[in-house]
Protein backbone atom coordinates (compact mmCIF):
# COMPACT_ATOMS: atom_id res chain seq x y z
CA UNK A 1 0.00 0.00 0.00
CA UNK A 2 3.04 2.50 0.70
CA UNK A 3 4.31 2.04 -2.13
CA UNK A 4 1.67 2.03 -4.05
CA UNK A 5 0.94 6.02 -3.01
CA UNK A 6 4.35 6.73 -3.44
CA UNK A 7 3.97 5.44 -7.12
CA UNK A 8 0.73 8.09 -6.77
CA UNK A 9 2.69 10.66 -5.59
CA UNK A 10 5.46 10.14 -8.38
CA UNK A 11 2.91 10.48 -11.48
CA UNK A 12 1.35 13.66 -9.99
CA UNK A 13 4.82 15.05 -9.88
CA UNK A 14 5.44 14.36 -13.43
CA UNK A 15 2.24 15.64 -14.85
CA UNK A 16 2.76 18.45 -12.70
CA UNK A 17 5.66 19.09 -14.49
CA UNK A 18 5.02 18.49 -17.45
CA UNK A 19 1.37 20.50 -17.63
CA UNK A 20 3.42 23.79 -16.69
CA UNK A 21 5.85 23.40 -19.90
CA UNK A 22 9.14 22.85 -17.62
CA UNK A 23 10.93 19.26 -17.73
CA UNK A 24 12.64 18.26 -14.49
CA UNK A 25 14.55 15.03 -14.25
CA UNK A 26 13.26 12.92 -11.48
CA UNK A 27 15.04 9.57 -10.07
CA UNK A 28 14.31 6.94 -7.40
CA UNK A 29 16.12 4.35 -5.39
CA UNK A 30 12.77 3.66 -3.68
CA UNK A 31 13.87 4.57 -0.81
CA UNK A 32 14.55 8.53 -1.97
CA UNK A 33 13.42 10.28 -5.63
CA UNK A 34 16.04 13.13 -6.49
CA UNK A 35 14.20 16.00 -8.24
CA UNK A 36 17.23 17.17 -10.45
CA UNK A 37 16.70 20.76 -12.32
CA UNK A 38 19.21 19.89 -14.85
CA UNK A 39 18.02 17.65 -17.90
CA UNK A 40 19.69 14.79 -19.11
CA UNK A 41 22.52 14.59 -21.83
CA UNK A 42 23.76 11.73 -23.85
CA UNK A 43 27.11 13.36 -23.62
CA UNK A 44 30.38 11.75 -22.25
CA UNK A 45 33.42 13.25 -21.35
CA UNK A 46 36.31 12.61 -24.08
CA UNK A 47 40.16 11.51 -23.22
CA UNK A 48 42.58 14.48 -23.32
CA UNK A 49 45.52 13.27 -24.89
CA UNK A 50 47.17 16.97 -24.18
CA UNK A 51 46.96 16.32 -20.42
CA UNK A 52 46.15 14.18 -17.37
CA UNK A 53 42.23 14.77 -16.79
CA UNK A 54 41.10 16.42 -13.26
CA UNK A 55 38.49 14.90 -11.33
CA UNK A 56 35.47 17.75 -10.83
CA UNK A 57 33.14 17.02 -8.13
CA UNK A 58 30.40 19.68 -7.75
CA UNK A 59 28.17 20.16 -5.17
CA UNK A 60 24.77 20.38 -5.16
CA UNK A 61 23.19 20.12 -1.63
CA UNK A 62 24.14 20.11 1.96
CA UNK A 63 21.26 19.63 4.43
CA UNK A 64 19.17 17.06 5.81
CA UNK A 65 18.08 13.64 4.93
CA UNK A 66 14.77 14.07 3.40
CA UNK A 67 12.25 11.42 1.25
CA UNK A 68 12.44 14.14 -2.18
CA UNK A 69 15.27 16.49 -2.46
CA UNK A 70 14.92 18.48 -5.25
CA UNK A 71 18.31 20.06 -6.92
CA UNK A 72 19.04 23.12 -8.34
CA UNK A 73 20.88 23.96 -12.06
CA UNK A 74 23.52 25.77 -10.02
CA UNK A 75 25.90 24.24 -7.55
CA UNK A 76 25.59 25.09 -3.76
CA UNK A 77 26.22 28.48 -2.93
CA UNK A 78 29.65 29.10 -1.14
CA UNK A 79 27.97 31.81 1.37
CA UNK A 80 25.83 28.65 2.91
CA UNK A 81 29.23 27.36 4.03
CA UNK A 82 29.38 29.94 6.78
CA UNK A 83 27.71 28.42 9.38
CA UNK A 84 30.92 26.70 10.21
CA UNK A 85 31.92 29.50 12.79
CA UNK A 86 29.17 28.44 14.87
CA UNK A 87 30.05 25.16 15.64
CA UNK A 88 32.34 24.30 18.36
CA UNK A 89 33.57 20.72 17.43
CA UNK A 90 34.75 19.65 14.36
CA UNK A 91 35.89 16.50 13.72
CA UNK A 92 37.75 15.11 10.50
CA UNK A 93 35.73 12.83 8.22
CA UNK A 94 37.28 9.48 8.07
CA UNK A 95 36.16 6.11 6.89
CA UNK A 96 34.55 5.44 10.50
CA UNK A 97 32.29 8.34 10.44
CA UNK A 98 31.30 8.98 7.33
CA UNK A 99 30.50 6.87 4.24
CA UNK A 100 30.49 7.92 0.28
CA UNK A 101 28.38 6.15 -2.06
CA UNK A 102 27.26 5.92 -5.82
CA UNK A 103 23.88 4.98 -7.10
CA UNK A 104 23.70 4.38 -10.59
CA UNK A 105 19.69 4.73 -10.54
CA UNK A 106 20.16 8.44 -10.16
CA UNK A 107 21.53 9.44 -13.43
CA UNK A 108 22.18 13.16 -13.77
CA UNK A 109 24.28 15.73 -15.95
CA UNK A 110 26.74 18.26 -15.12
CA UNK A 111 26.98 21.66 -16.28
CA UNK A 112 31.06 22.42 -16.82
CA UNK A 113 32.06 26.11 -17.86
CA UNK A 114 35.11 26.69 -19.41
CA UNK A 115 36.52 30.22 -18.71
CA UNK A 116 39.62 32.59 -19.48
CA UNK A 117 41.38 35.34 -17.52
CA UNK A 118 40.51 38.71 -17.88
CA UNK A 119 43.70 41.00 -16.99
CA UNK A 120 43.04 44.30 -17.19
CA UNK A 121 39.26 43.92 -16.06
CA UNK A 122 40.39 41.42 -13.42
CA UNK A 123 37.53 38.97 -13.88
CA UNK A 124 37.01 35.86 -15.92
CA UNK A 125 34.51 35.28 -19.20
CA UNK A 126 32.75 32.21 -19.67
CA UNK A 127 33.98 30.73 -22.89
CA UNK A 128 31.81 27.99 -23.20
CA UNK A 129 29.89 25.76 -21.25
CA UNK A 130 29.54 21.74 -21.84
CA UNK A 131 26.71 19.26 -20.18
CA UNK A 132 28.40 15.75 -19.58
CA UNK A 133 26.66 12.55 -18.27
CA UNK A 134 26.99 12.03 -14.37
CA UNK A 135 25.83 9.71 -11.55
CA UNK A 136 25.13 11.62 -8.14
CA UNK A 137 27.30 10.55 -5.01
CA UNK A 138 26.26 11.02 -1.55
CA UNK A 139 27.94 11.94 1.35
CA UNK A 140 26.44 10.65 4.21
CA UNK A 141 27.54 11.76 8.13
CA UNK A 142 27.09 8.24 10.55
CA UNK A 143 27.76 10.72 13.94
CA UNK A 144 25.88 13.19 15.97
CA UNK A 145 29.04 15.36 15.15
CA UNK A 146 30.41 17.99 12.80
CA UNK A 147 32.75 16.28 10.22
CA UNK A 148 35.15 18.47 8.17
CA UNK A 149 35.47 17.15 4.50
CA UNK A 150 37.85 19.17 3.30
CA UNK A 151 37.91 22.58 1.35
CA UNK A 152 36.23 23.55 -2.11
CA UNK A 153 34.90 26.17 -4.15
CA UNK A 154 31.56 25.15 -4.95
CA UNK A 155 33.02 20.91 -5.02
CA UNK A 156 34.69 18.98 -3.03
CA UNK A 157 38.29 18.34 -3.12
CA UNK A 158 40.78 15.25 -3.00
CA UNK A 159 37.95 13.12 -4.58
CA UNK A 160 39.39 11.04 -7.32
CA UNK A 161 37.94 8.46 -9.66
CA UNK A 162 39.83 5.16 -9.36
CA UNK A 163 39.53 1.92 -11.96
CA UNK A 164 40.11 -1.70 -12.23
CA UNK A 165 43.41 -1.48 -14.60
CA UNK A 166 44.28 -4.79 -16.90
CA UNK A 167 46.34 -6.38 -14.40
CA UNK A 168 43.63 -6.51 -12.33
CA UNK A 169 44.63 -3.83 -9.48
CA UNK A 170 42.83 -0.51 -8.04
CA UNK A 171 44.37 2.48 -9.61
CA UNK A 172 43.67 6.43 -9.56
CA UNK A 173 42.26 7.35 -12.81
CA UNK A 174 42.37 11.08 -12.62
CA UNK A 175 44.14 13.85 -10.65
CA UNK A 176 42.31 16.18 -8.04
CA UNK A 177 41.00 18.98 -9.65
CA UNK A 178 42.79 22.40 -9.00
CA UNK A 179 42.01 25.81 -9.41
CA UNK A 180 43.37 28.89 -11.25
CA UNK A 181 42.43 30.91 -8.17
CA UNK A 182 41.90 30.18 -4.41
CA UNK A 183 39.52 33.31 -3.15
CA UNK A 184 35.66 31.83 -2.22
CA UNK A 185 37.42 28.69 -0.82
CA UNK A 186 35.95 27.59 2.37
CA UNK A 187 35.55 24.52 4.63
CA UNK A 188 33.26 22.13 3.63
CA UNK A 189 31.68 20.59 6.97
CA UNK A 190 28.70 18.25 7.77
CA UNK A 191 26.66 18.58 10.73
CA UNK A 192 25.10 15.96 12.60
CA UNK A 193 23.29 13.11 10.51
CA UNK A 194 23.41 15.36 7.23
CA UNK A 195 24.08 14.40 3.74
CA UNK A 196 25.82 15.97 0.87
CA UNK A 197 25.02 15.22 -2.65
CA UNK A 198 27.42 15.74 -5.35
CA UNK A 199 27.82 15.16 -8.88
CA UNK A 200 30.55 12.87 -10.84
CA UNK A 201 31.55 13.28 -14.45
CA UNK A 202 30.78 9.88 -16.54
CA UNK A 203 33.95 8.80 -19.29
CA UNK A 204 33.66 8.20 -22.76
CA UNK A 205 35.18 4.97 -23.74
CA UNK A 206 36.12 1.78 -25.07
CA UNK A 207 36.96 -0.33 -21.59
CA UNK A 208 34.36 -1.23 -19.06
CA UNK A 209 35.89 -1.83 -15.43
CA UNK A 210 34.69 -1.72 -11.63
CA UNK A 211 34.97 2.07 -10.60
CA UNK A 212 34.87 3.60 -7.35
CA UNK A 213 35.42 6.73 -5.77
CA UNK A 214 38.72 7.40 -3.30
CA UNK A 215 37.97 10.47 -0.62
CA UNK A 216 41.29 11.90 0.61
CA UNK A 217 40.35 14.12 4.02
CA UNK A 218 44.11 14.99 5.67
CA UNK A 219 45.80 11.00 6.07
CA UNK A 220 42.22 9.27 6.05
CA UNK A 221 41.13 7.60 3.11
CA UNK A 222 37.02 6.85 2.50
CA UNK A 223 36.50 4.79 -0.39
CA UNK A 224 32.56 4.46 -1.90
CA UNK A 225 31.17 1.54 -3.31
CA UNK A 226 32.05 0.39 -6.18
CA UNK A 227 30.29 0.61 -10.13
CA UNK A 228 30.85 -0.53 -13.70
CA UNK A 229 31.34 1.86 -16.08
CA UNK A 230 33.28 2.86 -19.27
CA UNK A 231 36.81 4.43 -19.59
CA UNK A 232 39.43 5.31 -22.01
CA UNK A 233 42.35 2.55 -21.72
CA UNK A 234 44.50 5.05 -22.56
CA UNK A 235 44.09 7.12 -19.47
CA UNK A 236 45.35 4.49 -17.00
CA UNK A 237 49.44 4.92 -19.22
CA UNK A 238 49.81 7.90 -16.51
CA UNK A 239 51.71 7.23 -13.50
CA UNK A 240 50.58 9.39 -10.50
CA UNK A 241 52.63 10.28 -7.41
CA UNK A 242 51.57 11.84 -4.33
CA UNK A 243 52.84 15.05 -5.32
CA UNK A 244 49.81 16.01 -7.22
CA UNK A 245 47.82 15.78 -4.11
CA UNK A 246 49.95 18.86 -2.85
C-alpha cells in the first residue's frame, strides 16, 4: 500500500511538471526520488591526450536527509558554508564516520564552464559551457558530530575516480581537480546526521571496469562503493605520485 501512493505521488509530480511546460529530471532508489533541475545529456566526457584529466566534483546540496530532495541547475552556494563559525567541534571525516556512495539509478548531468582570464578587467569570461553525463554521489555523516570534509569552491576536493586497470589492481584514474584561483574557498563541513550530494563526471570509452570513488580528508582515506562503467584505456598509461595531491 506505501508504495503504491508513493507510485501516486510520483505520477502527480510528473504531470505536474510536465502540464506547466518545464521538464525536471526525477530519479528513485525507492527509498529517496532526487528532483534534479538539470536535464539529461547523452554526452560523455572525451580523453585528453594533451593532459592528465582532473576529477570535478560539484556540489549540489548540503542539508538534511529528506524522502524528495529536489536540486538546483547551479551548484551550492559558497555563502551557505558559513555556518561553520558556529560550531564548536569539528571532527575530520574518516572512513569510520562517514561513508560515500554511488547509485547508478540516479543518473544526472553536469553543467562544466570553461573560462579565461581577464587581466586588465580582473575577472574571468565564460567561454563555453559543456553538459556531460553524471551519476550523483552522496555523502552521508554516521555521527551526531560535525565532520570536516575538506575545502572547495563550490566541489569537493581530493575526490578522485579510481579503476580496475588490466592487471587486475585498483588504480587512480584522474588527478584532483585544481584551481586557477583560491579566493571563495571555504571549509566544507557536515553537521550531525546530514548528507551531501554531489555530482561525478561519466567517461567516454572503449573499456568497461569496476569504478569507485577514493575520498582523501588529511591522512584518512574513505573509499565508496564500487560501479561498472566505461573508460578510455589510454588514461590508466599515466603514473601518479603523491605530489599532485599537494
Amino acid at each position: 500500500m506505501k508504495n503504491c501512493l508513493f507510485a501516486i505521488l510520483l505520477l502527480i509530480v510528473l504531470v505536474a511538471c510536465r502540464n506547466d511546460g518545464y521538464n525536471l529530471n526525477i530519479r528513485t532508489n525507492g527509498k529517496m526520488v532526487i528532483i534534479d533541475s538539470m536535464l539529461l545529456t547523452n554526452n560523455f566526457e572525451s580523453y585528453n591526450p594533451d593532459n592528465i584529466q582532473s576529477g570535478y566534483y560539484p556540489i549540489y546540496y548540503i542539508g538534511n536527509k529528506k524522502d524528495t530532495i529536489t536540486l538546483r541547475k547551479e551548484r551550492y552556494e559558497y555563502n551557505e558554508f558559513n555556518y561553520v563559525d558556529t560550531l564548536k567541534d569539528i571532527f575530520t571525516a574518516n572512513a569510520k564516520n562517514v561513508s560515500i556512495e554511488i547509485d547508478t539509478n540516479f543518473k544526472t548531468s553536469v553543467d562544466v564552464k570553461f573560462k579565461h582570464y581577464i587581466q586588465q578587467k580582473e575577472s574571468q569570461k565564460i567561454d563555453s559551457v559543456f553538459c556531460y553525463a553524471g551519476y550523483n554521489f552522496f555523502v552521508n555523516n554516521l555521527t551526531d558530530s560535525a565532520l570536516y570534509l575538506g575545502s572547495g569552491k563550490g566541489s569537493i576536493g581530493n575526490v578522485y575516480l579510481q579503476v580496475i586497470n588490466e592487471d587486475g589492481n585498483w588504480v587512480d584514474y584522474e588527478k584532483p581537480y585544481h584551481y586557477s584561483c583560491s579566493v571563495g574557498f571555504q571549509c566544507i563541513v557536515l553537521c550531525p546526521k546530514q548528507l551531501l550530494i554531489g555530482k561525478l563526471i561519466r567517461k567516454r570509452g572503449d573499456y568497461k571496469t569496476k569504478c569507485r570513488l577514493k575520498f582523501k580528508v588529511n591522512d584518512n582515506i574513505i573509499y565508496s562503493n564500487f560501479f561498472e562503467d566505461w573508460i578510455d584505456k589510454r588514461q590508466l598509461k599515466f603514473n601518479f605520485s603523491e605530489s599532485y595531491e599537494k
